[in-house]
C-alpha atoms as a PDB file:
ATOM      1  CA  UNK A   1      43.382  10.418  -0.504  1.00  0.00           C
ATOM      2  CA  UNK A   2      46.410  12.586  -1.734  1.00  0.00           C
ATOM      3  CA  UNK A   3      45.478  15.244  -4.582  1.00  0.00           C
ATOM      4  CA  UNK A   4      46.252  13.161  -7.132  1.00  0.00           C
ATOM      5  CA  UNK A   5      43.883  10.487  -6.630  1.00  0.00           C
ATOM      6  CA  UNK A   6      41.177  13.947  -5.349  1.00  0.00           C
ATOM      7  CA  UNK A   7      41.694  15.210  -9.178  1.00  0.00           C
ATOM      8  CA  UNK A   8      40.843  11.519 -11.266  1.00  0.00           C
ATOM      9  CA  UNK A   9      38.287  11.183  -9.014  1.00  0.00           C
ATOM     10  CA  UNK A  10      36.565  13.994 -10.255  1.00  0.00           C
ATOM     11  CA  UNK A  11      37.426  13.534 -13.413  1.00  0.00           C
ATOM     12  CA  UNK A  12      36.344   9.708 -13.779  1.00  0.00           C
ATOM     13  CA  UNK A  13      32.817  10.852 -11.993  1.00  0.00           C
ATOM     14  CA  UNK A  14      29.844  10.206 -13.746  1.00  0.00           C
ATOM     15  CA  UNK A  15      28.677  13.574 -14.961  1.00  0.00           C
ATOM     16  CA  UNK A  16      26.856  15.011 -17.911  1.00  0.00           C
ATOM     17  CA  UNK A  17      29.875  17.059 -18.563  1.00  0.00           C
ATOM     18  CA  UNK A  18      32.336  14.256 -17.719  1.00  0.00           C
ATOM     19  CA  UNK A  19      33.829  14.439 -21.401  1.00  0.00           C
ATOM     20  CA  UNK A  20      33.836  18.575 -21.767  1.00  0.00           C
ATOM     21  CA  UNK A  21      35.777  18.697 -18.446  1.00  0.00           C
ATOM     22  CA  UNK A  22      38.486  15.933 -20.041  1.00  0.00           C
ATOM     23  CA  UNK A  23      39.048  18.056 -22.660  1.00  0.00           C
ATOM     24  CA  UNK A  24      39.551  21.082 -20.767  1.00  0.00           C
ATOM     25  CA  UNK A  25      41.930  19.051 -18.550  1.00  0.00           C
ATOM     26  CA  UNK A  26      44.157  17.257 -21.647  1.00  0.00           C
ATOM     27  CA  UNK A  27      44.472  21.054 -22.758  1.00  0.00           C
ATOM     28  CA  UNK A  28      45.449  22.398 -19.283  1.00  0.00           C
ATOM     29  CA  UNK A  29      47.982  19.537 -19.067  1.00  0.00           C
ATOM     30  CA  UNK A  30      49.183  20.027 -22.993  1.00  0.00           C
ATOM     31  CA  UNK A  31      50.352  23.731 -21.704  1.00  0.00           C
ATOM     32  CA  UNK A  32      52.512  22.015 -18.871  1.00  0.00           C
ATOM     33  CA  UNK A  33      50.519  23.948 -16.544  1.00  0.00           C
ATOM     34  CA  UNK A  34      50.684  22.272 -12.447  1.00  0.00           C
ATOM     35  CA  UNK A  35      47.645  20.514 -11.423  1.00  0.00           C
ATOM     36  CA  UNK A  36      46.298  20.991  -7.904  1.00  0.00           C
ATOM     37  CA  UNK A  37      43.096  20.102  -6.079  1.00  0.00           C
ATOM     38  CA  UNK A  38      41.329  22.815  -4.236  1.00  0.00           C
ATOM     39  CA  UNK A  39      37.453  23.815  -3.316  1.00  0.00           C
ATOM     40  CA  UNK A  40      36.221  20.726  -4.227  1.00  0.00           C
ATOM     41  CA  UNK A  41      37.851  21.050  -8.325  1.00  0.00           C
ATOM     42  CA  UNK A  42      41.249  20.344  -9.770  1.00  0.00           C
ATOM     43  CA  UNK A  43      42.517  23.549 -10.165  1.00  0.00           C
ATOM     44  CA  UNK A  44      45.565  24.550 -12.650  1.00  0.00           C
ATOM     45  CA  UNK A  45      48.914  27.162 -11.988  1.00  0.00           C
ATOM     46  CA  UNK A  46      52.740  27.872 -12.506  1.00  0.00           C
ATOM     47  CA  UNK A  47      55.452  27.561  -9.465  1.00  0.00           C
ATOM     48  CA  UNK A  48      52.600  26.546  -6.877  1.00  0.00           C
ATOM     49  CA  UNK A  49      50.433  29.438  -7.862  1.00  0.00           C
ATOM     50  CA  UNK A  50      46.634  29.236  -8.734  1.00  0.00           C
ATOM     51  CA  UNK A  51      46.039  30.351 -12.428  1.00  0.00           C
ATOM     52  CA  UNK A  52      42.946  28.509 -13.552  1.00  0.00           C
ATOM     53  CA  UNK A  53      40.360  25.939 -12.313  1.00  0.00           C
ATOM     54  CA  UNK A  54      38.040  23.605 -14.566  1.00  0.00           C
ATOM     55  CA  UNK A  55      34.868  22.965 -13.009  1.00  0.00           C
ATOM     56  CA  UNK A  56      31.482  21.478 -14.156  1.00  0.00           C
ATOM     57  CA  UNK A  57      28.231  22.465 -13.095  1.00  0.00           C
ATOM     58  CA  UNK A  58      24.278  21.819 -14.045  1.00  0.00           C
ATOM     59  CA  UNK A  59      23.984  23.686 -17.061  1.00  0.00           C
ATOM     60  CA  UNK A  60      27.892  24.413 -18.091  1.00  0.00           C
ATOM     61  CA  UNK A  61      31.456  23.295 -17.342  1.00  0.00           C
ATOM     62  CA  UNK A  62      34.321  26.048 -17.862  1.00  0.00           C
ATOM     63  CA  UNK A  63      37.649  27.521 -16.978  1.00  0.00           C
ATOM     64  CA  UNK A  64      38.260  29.984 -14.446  1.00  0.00           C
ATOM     65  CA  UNK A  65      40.868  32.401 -14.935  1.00  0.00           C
ATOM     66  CA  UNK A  66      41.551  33.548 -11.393  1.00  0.00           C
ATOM     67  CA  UNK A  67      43.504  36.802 -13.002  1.00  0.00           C
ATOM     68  CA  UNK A  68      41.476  36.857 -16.245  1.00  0.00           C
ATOM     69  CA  UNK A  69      40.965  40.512 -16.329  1.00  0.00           C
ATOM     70  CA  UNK A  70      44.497  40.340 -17.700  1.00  0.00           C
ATOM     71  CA  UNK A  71      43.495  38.288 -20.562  1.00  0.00           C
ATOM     72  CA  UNK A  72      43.273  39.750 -23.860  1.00  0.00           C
ATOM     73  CA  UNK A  73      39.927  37.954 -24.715  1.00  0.00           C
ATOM     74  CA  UNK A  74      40.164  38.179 -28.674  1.00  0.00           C
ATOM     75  CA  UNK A  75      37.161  36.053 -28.474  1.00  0.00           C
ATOM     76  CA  UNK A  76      35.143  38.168 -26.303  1.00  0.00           C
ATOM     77  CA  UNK A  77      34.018  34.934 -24.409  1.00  0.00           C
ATOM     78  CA  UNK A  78      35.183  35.689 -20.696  1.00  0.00           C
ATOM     79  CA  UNK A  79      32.746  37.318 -18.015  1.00  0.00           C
ATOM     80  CA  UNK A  80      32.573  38.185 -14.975  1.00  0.00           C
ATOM     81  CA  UNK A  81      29.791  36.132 -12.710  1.00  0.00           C
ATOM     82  CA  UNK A  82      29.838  38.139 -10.117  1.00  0.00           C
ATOM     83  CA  UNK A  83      29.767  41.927 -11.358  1.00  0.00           C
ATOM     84  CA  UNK A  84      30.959  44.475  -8.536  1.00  0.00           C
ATOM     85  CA  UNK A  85      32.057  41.206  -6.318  1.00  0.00           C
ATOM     86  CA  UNK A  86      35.328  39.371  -8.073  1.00  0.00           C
ATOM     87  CA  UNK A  87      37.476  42.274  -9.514  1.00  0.00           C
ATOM     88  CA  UNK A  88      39.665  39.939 -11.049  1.00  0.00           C
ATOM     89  CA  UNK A  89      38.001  36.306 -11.985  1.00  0.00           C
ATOM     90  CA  UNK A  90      36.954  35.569 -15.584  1.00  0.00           C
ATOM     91  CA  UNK A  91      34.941  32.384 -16.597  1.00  0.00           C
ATOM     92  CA  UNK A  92      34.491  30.961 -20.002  1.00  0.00           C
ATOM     93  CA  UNK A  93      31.244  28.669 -20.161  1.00  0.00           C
ATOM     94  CA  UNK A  94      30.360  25.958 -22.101  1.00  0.00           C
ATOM     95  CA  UNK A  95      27.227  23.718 -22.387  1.00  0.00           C
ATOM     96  CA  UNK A  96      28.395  21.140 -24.702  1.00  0.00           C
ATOM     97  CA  UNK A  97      31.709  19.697 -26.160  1.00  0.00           C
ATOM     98  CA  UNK A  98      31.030  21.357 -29.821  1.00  0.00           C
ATOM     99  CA  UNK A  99      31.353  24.707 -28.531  1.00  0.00           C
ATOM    100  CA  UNK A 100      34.921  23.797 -27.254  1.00  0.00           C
ATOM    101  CA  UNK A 101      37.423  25.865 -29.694  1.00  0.00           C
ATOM    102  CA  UNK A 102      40.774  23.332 -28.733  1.00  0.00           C
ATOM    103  CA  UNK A 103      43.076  25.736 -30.113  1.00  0.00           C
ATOM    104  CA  UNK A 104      41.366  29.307 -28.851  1.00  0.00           C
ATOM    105  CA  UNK A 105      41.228  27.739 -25.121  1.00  0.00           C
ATOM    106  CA  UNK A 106      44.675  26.491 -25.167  1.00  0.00           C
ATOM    107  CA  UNK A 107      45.853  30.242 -26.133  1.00  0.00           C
ATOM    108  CA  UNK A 108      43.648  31.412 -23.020  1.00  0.00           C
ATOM    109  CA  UNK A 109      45.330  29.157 -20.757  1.00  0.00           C
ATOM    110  CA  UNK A 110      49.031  29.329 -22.246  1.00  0.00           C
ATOM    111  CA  UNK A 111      48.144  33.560 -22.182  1.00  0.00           C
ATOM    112  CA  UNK A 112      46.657  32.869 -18.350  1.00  0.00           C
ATOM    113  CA  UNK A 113      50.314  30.380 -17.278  1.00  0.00           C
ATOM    114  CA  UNK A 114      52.596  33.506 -18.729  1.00  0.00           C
ATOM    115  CA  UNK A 115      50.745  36.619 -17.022  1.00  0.00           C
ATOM    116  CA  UNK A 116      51.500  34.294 -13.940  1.00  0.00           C
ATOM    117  CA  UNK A 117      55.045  34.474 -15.031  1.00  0.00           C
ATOM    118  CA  UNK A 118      55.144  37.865 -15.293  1.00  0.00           C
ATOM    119  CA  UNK A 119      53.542  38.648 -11.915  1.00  0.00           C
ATOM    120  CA  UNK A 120      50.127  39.665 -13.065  1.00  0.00           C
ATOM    121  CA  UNK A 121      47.982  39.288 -10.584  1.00  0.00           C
ATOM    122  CA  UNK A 122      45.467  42.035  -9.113  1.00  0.00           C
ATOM    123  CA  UNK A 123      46.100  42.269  -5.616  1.00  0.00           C
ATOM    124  CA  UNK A 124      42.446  42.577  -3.210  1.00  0.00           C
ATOM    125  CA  UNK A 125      41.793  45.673  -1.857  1.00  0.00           C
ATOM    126  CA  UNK A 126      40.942  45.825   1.399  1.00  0.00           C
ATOM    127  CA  UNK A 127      37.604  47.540   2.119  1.00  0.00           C
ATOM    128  CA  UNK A 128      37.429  50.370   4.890  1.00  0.00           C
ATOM    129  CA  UNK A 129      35.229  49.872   8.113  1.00  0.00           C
ATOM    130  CA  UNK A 130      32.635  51.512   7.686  1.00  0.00           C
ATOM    131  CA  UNK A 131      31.830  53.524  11.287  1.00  0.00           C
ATOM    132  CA  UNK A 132      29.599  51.351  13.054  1.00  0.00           C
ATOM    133  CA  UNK A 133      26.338  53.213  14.280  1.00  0.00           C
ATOM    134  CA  UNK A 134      25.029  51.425  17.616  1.00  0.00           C
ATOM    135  CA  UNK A 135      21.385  52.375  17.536  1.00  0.00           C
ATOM    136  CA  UNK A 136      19.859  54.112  20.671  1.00  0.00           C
ATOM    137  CA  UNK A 137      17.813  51.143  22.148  1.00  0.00           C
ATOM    138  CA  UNK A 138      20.940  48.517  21.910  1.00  0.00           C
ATOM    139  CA  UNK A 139      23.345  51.418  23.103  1.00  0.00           C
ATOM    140  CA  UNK A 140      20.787  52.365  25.944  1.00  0.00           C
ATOM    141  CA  UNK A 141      20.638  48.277  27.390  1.00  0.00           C
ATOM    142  CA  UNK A 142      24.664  48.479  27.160  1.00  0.00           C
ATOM    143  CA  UNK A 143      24.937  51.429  29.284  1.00  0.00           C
ATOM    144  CA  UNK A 144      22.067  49.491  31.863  1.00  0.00           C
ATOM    145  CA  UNK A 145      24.412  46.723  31.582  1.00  0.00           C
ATOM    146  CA  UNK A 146      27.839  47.028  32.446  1.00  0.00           C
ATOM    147  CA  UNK A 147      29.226  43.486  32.152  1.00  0.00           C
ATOM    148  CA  UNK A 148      27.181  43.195  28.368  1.00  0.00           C
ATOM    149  CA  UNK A 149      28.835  46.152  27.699  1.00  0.00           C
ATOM    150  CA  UNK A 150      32.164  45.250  28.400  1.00  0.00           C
ATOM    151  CA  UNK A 151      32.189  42.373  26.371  1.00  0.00           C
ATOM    152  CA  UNK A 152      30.120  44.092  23.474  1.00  0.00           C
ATOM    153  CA  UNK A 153      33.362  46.548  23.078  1.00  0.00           C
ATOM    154  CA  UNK A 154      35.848  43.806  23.268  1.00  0.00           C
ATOM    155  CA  UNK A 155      33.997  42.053  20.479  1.00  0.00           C
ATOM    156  CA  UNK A 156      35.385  42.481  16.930  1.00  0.00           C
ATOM    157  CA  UNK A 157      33.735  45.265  14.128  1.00  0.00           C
ATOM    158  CA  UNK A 158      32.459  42.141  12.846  1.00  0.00           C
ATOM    159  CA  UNK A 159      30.913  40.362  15.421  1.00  0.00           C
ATOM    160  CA  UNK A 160      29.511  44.204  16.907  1.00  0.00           C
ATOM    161  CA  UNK A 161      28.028  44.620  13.629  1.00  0.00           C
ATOM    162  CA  UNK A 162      26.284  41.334  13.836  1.00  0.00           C
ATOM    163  CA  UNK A 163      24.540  42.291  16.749  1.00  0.00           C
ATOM    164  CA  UNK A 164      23.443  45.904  15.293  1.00  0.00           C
ATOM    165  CA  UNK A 165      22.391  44.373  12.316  1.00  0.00           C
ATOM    166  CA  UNK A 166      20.197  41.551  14.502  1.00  0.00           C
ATOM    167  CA  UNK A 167      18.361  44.991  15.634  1.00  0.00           C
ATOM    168  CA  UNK A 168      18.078  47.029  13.105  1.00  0.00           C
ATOM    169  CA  UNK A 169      16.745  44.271  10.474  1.00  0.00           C
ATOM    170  CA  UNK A 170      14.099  43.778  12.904  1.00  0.00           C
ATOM    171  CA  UNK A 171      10.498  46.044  11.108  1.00  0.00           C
ATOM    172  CA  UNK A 172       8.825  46.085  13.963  1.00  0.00           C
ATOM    173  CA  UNK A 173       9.328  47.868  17.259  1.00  0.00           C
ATOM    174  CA  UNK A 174       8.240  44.631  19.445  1.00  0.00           C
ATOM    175  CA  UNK A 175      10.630  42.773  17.521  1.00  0.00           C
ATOM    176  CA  UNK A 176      13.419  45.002  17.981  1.00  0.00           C
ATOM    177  CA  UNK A 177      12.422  44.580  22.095  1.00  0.00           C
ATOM    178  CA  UNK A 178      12.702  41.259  21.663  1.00  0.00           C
ATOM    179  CA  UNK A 179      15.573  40.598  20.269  1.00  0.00           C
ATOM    180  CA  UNK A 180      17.186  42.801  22.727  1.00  0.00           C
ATOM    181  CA  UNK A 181      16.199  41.343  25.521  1.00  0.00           C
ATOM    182  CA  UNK A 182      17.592  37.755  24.035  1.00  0.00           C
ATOM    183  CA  UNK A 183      20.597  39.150  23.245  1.00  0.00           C
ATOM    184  CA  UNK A 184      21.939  41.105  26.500  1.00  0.00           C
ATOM    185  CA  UNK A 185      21.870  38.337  28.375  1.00  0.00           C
ATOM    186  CA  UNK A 186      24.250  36.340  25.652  1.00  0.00           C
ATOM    187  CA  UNK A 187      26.479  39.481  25.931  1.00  0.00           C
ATOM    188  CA  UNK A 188      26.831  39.503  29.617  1.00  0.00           C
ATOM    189  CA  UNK A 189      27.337  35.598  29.293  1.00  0.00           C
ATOM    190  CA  UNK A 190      30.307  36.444  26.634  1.00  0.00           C
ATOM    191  CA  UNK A 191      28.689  35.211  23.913  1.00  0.00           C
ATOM    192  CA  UNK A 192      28.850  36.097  20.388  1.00  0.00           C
ATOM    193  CA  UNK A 193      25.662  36.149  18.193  1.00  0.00           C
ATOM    194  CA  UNK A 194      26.368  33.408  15.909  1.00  0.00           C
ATOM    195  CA  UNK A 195      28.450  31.520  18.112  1.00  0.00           C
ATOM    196  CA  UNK A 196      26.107  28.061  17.780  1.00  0.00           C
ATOM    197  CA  UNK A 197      26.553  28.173  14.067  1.00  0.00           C
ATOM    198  CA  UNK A 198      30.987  28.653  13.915  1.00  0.00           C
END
């Protein structure tokens, strides 16, 4: 099934908010903006680039603005559903068809296509590693092990911090001993903690 066929699927699925999300779409498609399909929801840009995505869910449907901090907002309507996580994301909600303003939403998205134009986008910023502390009882079974050890520091800041977090989560002191003794065994094997669940 090519993307086409993905995004009237979707759209012609029987869903509470299967006429709010056609009017959303009609707009998004009245603005000449591209339509894709991507995570699972037809999603909406300019020159191959993501701007917006219409998606319905159990108690709303919306538009995501995936650079809607740019967005004026004159209708103070867009938030931010993830506070401190998504630095640039804005979503305008809806729970039924009435509260659809045609006219205000088309702005939004014509405003969203041309910020897309001009390059306005908010690039991530990459968080720093943070040092990574090995505590004394994982650090002491690495030195007692040489091959677990080995592997441990060939291991990625990510998957090392797995394992120090799989001890230090751990309340109790038995716990901690037990988890240990499960896991230096999978580290002189060359095995990464989560391994059975990528």
């Amino acid at each position: 099934m090519d993307y086409s066929e993905k995004v009237e699927a979707y759209y012609e699925e029987e869903h509470h908010f299967k006429k709010g999300v056609k009017i959303l779409r009609d707009l998004a498609l009245k603005a000449n903006a591209q339509e894709f399909f991507k995570w699972q929801a037809p999603v909406y840009g300019v020159d191959g680039k993501n701007v917006f995505w219409i998606a319905r869910f159990k108690n709303h449907f919306g538009i995501g603005f995936f650079h809607g901090v740019f967005l004026a907002d004159p209708k103070n309507v867009l938030i931010n559903a993830q506070k401190n996580k998504t630095m640039a994301m804005r979503h305008w909600h809806f729970k039924s068809i009435d509260e659809i303003d045609e006219k205000g939403v088309l702005a939004y998205i014509n405003e969203s296509l041309e910020n897309q134009r001009k390059g306005l986008v908010l690039a991530p910023v990459k968080k720093k590693k943070e040092k990574l502390i090995v505590p004394n009882l994982l650090r002491n079974a690495l030195k007692e092990n040489s091959k677990a050890n080995d592997f441990f520091k060939t291991l990625s800041h990510y998957k090392q911090k797995e394992y120090v977090e799989y001890i230090t989560s751990a309340k109790q002191q038995k716990t901690k001993q037990s988890r240990l003794e499960k896991i230096i065994p999978m580290l002189s094997e060359g095995k990464s903690l989560n391994d059975m669940y990528r």
